[in-house]
C-alpha atoms as a PDB file:
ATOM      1  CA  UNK A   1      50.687  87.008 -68.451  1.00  0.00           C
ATOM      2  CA  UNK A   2      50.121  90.413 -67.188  1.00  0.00           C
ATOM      3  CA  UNK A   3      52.664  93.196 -68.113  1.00  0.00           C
ATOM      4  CA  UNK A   4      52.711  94.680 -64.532  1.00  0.00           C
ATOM      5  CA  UNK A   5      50.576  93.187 -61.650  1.00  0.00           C
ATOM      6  CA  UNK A   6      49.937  93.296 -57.974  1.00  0.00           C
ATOM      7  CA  UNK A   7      48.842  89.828 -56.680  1.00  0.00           C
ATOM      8  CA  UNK A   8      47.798  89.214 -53.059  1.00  0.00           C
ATOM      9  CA  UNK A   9      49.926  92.624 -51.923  1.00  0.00           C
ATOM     10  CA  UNK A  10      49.514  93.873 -48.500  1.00  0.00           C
ATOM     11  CA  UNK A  11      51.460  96.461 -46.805  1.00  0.00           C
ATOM     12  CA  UNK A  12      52.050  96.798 -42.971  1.00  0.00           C
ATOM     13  CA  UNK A  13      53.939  99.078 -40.818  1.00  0.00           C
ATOM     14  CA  UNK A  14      55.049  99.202 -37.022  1.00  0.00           C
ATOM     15  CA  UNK A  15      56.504  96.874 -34.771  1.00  0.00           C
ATOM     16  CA  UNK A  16      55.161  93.355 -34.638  1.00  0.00           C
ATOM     17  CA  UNK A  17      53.005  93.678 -31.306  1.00  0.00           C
ATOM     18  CA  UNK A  18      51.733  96.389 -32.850  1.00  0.00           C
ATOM     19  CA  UNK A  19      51.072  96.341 -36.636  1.00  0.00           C
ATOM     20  CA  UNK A  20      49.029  98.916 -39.287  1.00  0.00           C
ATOM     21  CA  UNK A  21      48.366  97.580 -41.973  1.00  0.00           C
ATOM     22  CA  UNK A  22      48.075 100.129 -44.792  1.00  0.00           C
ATOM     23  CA  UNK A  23      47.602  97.906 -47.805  1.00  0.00           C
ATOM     24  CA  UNK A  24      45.124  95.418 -47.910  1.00  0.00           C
ATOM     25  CA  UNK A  25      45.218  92.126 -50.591  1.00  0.00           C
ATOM     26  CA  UNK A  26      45.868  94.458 -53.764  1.00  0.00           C
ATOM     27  CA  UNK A  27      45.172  92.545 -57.138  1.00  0.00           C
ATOM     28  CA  UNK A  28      45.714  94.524 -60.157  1.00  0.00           C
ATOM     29  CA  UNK A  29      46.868  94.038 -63.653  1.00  0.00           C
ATOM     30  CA  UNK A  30      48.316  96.021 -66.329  1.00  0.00           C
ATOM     31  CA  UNK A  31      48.741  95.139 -69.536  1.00  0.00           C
ATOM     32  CA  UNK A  32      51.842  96.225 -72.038  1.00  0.00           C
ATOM     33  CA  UNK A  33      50.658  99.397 -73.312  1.00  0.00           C
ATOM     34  CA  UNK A  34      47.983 100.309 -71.638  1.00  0.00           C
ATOM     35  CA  UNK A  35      46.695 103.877 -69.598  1.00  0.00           C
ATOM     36  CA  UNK A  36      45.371 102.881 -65.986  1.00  0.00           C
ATOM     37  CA  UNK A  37      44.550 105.583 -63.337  1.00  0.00           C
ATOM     38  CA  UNK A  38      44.203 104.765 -59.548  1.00  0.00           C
ATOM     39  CA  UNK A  39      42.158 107.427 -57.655  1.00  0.00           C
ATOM     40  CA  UNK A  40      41.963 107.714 -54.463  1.00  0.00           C
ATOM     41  CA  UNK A  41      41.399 110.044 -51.495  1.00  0.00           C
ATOM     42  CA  UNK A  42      44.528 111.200 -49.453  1.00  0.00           C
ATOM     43  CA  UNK A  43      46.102 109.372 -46.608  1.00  0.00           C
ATOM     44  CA  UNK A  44      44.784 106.325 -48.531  1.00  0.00           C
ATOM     45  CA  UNK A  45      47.970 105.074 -49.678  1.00  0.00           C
ATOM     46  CA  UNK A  46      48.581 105.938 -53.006  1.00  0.00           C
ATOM     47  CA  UNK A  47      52.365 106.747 -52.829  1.00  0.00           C
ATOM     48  CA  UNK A  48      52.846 103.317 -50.923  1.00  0.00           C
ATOM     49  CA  UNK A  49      51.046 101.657 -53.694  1.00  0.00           C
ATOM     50  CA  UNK A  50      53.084 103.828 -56.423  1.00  0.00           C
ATOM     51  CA  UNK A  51      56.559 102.854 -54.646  1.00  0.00           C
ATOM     52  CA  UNK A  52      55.474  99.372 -54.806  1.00  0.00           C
ATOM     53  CA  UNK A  53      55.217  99.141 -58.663  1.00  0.00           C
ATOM     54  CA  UNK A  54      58.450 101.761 -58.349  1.00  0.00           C
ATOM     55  CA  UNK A  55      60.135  98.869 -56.803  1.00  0.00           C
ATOM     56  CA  UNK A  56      61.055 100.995 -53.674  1.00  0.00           C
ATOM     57  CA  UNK A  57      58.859  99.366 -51.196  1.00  0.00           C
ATOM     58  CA  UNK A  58      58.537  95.820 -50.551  1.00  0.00           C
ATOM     59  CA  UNK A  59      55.481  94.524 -49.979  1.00  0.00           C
ATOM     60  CA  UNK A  60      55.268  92.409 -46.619  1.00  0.00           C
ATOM     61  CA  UNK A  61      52.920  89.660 -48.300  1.00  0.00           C
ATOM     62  CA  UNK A  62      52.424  88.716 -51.599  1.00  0.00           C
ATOM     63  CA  UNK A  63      53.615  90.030 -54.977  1.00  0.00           C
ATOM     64  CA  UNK A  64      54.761  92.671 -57.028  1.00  0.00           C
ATOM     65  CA  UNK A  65      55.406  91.379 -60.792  1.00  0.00           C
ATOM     66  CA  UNK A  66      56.925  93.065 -64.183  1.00  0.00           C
ATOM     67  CA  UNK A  67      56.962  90.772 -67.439  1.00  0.00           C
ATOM     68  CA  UNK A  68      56.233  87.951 -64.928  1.00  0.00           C
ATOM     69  CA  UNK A  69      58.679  88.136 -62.692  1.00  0.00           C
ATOM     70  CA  UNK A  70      59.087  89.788 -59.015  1.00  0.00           C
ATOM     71  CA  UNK A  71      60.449  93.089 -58.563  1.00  0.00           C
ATOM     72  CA  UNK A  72      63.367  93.382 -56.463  1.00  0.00           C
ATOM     73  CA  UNK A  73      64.230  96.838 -56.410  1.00  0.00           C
ATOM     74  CA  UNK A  74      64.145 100.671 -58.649  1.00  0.00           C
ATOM     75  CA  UNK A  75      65.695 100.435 -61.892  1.00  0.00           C
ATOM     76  CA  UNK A  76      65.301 102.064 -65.112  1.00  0.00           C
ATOM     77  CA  UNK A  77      62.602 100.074 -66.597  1.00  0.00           C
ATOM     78  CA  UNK A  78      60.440 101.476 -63.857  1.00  0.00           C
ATOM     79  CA  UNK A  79      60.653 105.324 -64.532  1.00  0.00           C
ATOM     80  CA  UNK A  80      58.305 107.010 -61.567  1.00  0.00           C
ATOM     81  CA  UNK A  81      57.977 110.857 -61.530  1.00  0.00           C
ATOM     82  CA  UNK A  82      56.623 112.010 -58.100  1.00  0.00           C
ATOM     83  CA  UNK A  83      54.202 114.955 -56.879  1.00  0.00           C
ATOM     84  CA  UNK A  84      57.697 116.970 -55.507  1.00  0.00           C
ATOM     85  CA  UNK A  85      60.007 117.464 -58.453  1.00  0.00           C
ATOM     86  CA  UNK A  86      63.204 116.357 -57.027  1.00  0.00           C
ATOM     87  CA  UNK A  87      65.335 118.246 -58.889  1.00  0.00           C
ATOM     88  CA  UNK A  88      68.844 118.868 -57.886  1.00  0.00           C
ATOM     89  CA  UNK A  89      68.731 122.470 -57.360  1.00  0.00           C
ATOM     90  CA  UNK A  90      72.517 123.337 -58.137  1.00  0.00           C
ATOM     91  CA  UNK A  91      72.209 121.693 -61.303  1.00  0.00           C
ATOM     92  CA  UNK A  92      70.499 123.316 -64.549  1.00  0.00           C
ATOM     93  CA  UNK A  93      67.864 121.281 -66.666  1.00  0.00           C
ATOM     94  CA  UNK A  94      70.090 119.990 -68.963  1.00  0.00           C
ATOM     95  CA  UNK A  95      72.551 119.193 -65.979  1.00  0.00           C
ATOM     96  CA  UNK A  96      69.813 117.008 -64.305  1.00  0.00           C
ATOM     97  CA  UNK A  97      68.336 115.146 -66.837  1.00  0.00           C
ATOM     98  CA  UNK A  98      72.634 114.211 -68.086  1.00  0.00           C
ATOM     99  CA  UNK A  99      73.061 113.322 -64.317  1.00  0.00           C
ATOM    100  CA  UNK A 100      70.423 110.606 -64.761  1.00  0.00           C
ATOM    101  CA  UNK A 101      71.752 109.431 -68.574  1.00  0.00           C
ATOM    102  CA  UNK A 102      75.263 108.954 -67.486  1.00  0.00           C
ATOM    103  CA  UNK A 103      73.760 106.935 -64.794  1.00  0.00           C
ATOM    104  CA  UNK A 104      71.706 104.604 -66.516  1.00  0.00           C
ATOM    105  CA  UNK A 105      73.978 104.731 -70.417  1.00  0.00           C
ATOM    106  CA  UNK A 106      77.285 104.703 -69.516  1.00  0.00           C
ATOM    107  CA  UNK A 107      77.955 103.214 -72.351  1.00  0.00           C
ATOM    108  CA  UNK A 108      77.204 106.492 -74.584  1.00  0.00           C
ATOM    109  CA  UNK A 109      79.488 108.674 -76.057  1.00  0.00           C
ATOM    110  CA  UNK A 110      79.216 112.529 -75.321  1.00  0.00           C
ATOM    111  CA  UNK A 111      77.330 113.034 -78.457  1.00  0.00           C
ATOM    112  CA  UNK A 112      74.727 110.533 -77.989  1.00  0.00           C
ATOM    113  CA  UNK A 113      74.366 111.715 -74.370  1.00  0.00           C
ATOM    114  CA  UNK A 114      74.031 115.227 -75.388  1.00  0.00           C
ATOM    115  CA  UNK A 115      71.443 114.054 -78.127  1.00  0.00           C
ATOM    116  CA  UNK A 116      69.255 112.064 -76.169  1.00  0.00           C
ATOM    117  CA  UNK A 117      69.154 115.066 -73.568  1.00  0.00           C
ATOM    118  CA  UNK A 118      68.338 117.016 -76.394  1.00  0.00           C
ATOM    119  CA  UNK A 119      65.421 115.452 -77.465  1.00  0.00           C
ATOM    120  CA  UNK A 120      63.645 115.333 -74.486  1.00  0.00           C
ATOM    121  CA  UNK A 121      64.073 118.483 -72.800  1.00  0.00           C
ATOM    122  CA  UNK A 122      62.580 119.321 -76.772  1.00  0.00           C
ATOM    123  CA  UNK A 123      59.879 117.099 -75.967  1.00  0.00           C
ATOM    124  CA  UNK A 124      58.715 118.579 -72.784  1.00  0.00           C
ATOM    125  CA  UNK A 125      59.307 122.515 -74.794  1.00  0.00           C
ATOM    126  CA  UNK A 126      62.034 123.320 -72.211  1.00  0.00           C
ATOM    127  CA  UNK A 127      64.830 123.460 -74.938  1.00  0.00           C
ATOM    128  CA  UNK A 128      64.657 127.497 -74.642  1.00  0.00           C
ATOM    129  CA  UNK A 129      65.376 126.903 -70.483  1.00  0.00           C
ATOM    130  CA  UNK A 130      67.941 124.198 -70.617  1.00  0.00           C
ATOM    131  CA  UNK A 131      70.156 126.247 -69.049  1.00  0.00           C
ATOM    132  CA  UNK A 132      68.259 127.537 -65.964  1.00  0.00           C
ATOM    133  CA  UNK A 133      68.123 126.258 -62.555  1.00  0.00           C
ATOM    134  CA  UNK A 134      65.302 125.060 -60.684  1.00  0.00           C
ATOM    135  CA  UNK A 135      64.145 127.881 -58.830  1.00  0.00           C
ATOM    136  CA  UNK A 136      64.626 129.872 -62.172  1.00  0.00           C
ATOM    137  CA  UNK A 137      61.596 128.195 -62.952  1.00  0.00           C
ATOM    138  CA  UNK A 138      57.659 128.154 -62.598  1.00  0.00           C
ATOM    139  CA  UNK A 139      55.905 124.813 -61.117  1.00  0.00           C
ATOM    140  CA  UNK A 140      55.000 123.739 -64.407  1.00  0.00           C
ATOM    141  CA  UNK A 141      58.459 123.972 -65.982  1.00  0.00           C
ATOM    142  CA  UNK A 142      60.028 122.382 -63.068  1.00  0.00           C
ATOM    143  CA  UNK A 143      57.266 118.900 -63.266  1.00  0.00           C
ATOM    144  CA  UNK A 144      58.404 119.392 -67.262  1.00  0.00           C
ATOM    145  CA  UNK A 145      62.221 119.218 -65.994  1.00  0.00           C
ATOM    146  CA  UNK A 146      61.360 116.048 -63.860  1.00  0.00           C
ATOM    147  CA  UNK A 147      59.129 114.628 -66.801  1.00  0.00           C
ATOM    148  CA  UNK A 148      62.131 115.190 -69.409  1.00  0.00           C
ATOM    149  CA  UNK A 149      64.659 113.140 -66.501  1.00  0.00           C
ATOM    150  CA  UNK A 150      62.505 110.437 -65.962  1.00  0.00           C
ATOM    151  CA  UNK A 151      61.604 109.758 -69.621  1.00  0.00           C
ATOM    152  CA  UNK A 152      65.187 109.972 -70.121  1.00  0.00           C
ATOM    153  CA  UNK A 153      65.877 106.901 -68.862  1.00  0.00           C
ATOM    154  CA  UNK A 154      63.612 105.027 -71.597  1.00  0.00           C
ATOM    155  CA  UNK A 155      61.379 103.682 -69.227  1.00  0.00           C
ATOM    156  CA  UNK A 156      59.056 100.431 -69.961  1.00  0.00           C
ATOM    157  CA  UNK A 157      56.334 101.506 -67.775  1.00  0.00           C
ATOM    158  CA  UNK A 158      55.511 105.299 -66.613  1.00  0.00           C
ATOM    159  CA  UNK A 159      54.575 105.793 -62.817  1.00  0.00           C
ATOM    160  CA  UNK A 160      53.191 109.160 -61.974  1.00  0.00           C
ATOM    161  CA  UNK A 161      52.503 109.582 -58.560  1.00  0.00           C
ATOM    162  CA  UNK A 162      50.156 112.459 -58.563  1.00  0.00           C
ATOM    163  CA  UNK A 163      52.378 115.077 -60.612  1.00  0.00           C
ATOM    164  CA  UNK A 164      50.102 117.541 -61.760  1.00  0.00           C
ATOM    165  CA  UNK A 165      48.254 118.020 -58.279  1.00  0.00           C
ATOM    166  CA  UNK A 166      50.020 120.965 -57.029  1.00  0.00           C
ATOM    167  CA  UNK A 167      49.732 123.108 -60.557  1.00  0.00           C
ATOM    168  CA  UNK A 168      47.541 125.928 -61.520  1.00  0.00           C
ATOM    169  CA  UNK A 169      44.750 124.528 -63.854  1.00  0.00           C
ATOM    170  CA  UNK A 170      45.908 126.047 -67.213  1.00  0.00           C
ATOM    171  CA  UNK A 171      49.887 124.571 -66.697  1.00  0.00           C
ATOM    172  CA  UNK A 172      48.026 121.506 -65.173  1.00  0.00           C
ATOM    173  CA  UNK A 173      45.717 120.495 -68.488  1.00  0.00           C
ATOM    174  CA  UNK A 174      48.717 122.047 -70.629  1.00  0.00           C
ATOM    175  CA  UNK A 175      51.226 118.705 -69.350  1.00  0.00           C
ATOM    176  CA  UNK A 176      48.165 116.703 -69.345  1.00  0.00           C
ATOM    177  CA  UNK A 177      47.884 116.932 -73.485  1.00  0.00           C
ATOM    178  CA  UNK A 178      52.206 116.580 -72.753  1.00  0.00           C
ATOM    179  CA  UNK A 179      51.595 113.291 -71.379  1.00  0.00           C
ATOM    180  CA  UNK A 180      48.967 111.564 -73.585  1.00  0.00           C
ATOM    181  CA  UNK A 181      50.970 112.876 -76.694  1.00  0.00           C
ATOM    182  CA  UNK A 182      54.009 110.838 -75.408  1.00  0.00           C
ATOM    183  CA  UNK A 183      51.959 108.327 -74.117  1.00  0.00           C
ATOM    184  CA  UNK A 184      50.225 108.193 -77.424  1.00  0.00           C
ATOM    185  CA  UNK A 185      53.120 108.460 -79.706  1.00  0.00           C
ATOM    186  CA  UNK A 186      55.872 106.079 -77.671  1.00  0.00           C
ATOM    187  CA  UNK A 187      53.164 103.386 -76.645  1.00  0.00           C
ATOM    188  CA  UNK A 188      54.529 103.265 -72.765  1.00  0.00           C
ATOM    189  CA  UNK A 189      52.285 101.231 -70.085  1.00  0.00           C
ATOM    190  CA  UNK A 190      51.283 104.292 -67.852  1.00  0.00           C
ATOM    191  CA  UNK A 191      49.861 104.070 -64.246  1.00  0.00           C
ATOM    192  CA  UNK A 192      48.701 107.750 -62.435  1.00  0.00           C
ATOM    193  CA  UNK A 193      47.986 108.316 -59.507  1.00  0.00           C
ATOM    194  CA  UNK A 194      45.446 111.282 -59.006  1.00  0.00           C
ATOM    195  CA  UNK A 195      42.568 112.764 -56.755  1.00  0.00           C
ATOM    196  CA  UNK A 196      41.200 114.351 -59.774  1.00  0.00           C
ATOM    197  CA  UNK A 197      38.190 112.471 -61.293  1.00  0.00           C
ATOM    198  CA  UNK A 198      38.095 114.372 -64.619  1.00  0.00           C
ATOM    199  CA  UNK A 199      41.714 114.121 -65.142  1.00  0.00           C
ATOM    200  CA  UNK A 200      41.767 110.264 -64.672  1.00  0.00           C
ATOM    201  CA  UNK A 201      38.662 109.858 -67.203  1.00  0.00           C
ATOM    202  CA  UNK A 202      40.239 112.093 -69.479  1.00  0.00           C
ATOM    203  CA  UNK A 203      43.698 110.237 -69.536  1.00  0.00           C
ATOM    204  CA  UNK A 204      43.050 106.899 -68.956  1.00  0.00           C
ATOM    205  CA  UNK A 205      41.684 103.940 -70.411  1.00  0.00           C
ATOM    206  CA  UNK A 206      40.540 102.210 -67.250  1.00  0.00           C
ATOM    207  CA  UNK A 207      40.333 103.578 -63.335  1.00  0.00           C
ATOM    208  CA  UNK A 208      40.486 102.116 -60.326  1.00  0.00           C
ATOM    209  CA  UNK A 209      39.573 103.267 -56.842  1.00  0.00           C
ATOM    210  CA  UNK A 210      41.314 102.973 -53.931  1.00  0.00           C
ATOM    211  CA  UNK A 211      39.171 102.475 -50.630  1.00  0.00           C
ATOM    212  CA  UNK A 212      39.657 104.431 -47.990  1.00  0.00           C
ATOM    213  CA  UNK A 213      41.930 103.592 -45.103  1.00  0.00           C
ATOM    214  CA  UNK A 214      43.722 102.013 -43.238  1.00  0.00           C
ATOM    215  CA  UNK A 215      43.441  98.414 -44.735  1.00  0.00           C
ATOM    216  CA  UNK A 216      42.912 100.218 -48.268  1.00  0.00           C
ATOM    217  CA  UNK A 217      42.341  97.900 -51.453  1.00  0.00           C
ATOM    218  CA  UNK A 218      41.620  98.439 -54.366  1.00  0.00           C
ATOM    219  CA  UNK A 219      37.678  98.514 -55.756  1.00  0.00           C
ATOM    220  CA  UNK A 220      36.258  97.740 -58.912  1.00  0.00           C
ATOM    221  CA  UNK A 221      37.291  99.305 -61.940  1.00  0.00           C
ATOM    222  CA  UNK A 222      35.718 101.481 -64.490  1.00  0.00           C
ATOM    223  CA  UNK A 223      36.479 100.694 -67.760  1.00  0.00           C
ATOM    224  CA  UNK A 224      36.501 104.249 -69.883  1.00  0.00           C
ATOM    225  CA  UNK A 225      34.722 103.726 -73.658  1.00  0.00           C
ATOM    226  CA  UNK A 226      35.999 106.915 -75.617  1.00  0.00           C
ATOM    227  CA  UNK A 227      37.961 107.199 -78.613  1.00  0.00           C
ATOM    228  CA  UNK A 228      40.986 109.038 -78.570  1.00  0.00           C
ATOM    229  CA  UNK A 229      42.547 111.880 -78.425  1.00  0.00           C
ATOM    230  CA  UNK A 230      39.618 113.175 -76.076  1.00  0.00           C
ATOM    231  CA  UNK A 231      39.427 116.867 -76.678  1.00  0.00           C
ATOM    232  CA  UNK A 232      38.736 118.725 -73.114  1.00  0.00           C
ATOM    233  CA  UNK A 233      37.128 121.568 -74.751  1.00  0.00           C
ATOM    234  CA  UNK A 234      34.047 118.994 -75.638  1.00  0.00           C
ATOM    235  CA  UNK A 235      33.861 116.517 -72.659  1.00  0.00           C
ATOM    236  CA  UNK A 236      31.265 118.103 -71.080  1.00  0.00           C
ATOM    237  CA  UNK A 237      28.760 117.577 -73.758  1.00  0.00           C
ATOM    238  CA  UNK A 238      29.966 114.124 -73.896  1.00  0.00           C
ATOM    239  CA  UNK A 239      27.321 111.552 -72.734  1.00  0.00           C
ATOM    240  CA  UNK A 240      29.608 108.932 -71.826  1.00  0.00           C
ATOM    241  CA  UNK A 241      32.308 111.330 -69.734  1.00  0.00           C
ATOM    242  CA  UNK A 242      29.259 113.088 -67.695  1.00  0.00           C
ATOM    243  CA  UNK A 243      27.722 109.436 -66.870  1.00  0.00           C
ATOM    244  CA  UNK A 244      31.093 107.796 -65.848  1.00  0.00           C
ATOM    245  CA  UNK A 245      31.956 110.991 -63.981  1.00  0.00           C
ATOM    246  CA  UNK A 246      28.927 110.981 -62.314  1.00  0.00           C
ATOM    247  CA  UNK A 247      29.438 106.973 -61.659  1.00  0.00           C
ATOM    248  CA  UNK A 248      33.254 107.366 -60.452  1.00  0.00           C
ATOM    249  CA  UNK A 249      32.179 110.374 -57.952  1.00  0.00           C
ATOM    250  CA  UNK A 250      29.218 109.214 -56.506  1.00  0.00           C
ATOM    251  CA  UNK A 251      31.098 106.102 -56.046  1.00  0.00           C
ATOM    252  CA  UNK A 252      34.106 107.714 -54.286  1.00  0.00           C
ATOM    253  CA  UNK A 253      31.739 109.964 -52.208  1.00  0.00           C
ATOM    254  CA  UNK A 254      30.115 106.836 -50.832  1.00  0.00           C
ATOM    255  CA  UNK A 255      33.568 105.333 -49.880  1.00  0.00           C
ATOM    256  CA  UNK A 256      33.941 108.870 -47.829  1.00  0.00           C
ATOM    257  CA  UNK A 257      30.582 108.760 -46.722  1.00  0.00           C
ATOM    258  CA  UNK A 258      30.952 105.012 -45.196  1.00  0.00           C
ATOM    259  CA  UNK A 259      34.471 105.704 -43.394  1.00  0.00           C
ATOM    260  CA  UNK A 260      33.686 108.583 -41.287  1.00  0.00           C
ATOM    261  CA  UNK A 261      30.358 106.032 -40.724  1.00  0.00           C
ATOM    262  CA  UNK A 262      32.720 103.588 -38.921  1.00  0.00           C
ATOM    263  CA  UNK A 263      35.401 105.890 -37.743  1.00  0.00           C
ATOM    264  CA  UNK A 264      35.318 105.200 -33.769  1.00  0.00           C
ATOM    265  CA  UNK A 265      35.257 108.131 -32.214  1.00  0.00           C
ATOM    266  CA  UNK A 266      37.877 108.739 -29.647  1.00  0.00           C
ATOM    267  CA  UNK A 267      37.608 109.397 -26.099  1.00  0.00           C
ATOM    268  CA  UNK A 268      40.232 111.307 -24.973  1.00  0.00           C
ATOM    269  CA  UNK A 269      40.617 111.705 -21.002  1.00  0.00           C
ATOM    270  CA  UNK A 270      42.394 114.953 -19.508  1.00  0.00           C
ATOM    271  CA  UNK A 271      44.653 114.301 -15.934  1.00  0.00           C
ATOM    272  CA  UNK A 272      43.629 115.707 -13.125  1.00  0.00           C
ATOM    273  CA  UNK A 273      45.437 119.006 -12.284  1.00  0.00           C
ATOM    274  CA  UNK A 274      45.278 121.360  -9.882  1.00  0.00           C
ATOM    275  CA  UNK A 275      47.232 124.818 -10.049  1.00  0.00           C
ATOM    276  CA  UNK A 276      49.921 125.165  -7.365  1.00  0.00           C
ATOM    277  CA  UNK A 277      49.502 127.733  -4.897  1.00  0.00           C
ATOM    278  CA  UNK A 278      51.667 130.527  -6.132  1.00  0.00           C
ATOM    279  CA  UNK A 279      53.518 133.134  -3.638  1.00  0.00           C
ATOM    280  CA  UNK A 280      55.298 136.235  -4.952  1.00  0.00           C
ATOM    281  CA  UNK A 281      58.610 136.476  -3.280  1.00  0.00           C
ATOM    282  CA  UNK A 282      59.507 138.726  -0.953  1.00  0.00           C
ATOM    283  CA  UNK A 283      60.823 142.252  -1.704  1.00  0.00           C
ATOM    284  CA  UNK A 284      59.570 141.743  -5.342  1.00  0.00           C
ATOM    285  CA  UNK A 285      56.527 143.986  -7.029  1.00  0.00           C
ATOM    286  CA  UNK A 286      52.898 142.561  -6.880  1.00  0.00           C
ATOM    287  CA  UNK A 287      50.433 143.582  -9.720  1.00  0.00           C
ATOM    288  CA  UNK A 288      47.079 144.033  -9.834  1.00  0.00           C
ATOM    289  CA  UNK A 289      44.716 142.278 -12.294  1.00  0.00           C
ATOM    290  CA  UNK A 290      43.203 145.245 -13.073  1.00  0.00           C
ATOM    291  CA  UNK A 291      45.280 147.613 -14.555  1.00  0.00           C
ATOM    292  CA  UNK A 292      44.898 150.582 -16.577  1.00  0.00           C
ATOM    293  CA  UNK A 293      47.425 151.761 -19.542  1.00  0.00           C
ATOM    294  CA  UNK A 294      47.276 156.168 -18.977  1.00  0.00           C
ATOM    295  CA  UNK A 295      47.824 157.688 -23.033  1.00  0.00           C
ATOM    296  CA  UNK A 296      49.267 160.588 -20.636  1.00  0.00           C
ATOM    297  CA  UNK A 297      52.021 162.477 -22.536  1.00  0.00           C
ATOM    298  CA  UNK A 298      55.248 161.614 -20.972  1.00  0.00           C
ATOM    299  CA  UNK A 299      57.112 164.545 -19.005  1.00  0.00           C
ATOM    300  CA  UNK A 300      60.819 165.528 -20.461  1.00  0.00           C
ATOM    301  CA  UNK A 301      63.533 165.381 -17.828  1.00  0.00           C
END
């Protein structure tokens, strides 16, 4: 039995007469402990496919499992950080990331709830800014903020739904080592979404493509042979990261190539207008077309 798994899914949207679907027959599964990264091009439906493992969307056929059994809605076991940080902005770090602990622990006492908040805005290297507000904060301390809440909650499995994309590339690799040293120290089943190829062959410990869209599934996998920890600063003298780069990009390029190959192209007609005849009203000015602006200097009255 698979830890987390998608068997059969498909997605659809619209009214009946008049159906998209999104999703196509998704089979995937993840087992307990285990780094998988789902890349994919945008507009493919990676966030639908993340909020389906999230428990927040249903899937309209098929299944959705965790430790075997269906998912029936969001709940802490399920911790999924998002590409937005979704911070409450009236609320400090420590404020946000005790919002979600009372939620989840009620049963803690003040001191346990002030610990565990403790430890990991630590983890995340926020402690020095637990006190500041969201937009007291760069982009990278702000994904830290919503990495801190969400691991908070003690989460089984870790859903990231592209949260590095919109950093700079030094805080980007920076939460990237974050990550894998929590991932690598706590054990938790991980699945990340991303558009980045290097960062998915660096993190993860298999990847799977999603096609293009609409009626995206998922492709093959590629299973990723390196020991761990990778250290960045050598992949690109690594034999086996340049070949499976090479292999995961010309792949993905093909799947780009081949859907603007059957895109239909789309013939749009224009009505037929014709401009009213137009007739200045009486006792109004009429212009010319032609007009001239004179620089002349103006005369004082």
């Amino acid at each position: 039995m698979s830890y987390l798994e998608l068997k059969d899914v498909s997605v659809s949207f619209g009214p009946a007469s008049n159906r998209t679907e999104v999703l196509s027959n998704l089979n995937l599964k993840v087992e307990e402990n285990e780094f998988v990264a789902v890349i994919g091009f945008s507009g493919a439906g990676k966030s639908t496919l993340m909020s389906l493992l999230a428990g927040l969307q249903e899937p309209t056929n098929g299944e959705v499992l965790f430790k075997g059994k269906p998912i029936k809605g969001p709940g802490p076991d399920l911790g999924i950080m998002f590409q937005n940080y979704s911070l409450l902005p009236w609320l400090s770090v420590n404020d946000n990331v005790k919002l979600a602990v009372n939620k989840v622990f009620p049963e803690l006492s003040k001191k346990e709830v002030d610990e565990k908040i403790h430890n990991y805005v630590e983890m995340v290297r926020l402690d020095h800014a637990g006190d500041k507000k969201p937009h007291e904060l760069s982009g990278g301390m702000r994904q830290r903020a919503s990495l801190a809440r969400t691991l908070s909650l003690d989460p089984e499995v870790l859903l990231l739904d592209e949260p590095l994309s919109a950093l700079d590339a030094l805080t980007r690799s920076e939460l990237q080592d974050q990550i894998l040293n929590i991932w690598e120290r706590d054990k938790r089943t991980v699945v990340m979404i991303t558009n980045d190829v290097d960062e998915a062959v660096l993190m993860a410990d298999r990847i799977v493509p999603l096609t293009m869209g609409p009626k995206a599934t998922l492709a093959d996998e590629f299973i990723v042979n390196m020991e761990r920890p990778r250290d960045r600063h050598t992949l690109n003298d690594h034999p086996e990261f340049m070949r499976l780069k090479a292999e995961i990009t010309r792949f993905m390029m093909n799947l780009n190539k081949e859907a603007k190959s059957l895109a239909k192209p789309v013939n749009t007609s224009m009505p037929d207008i014709a401009p009213k005849d137009f007739t200045v009203p009486s006792g109004r000015p009429q212009f010319s077309r032609n007009f001239k602006i004179s620089a002349s200097p103006s005369t004082p009255s």
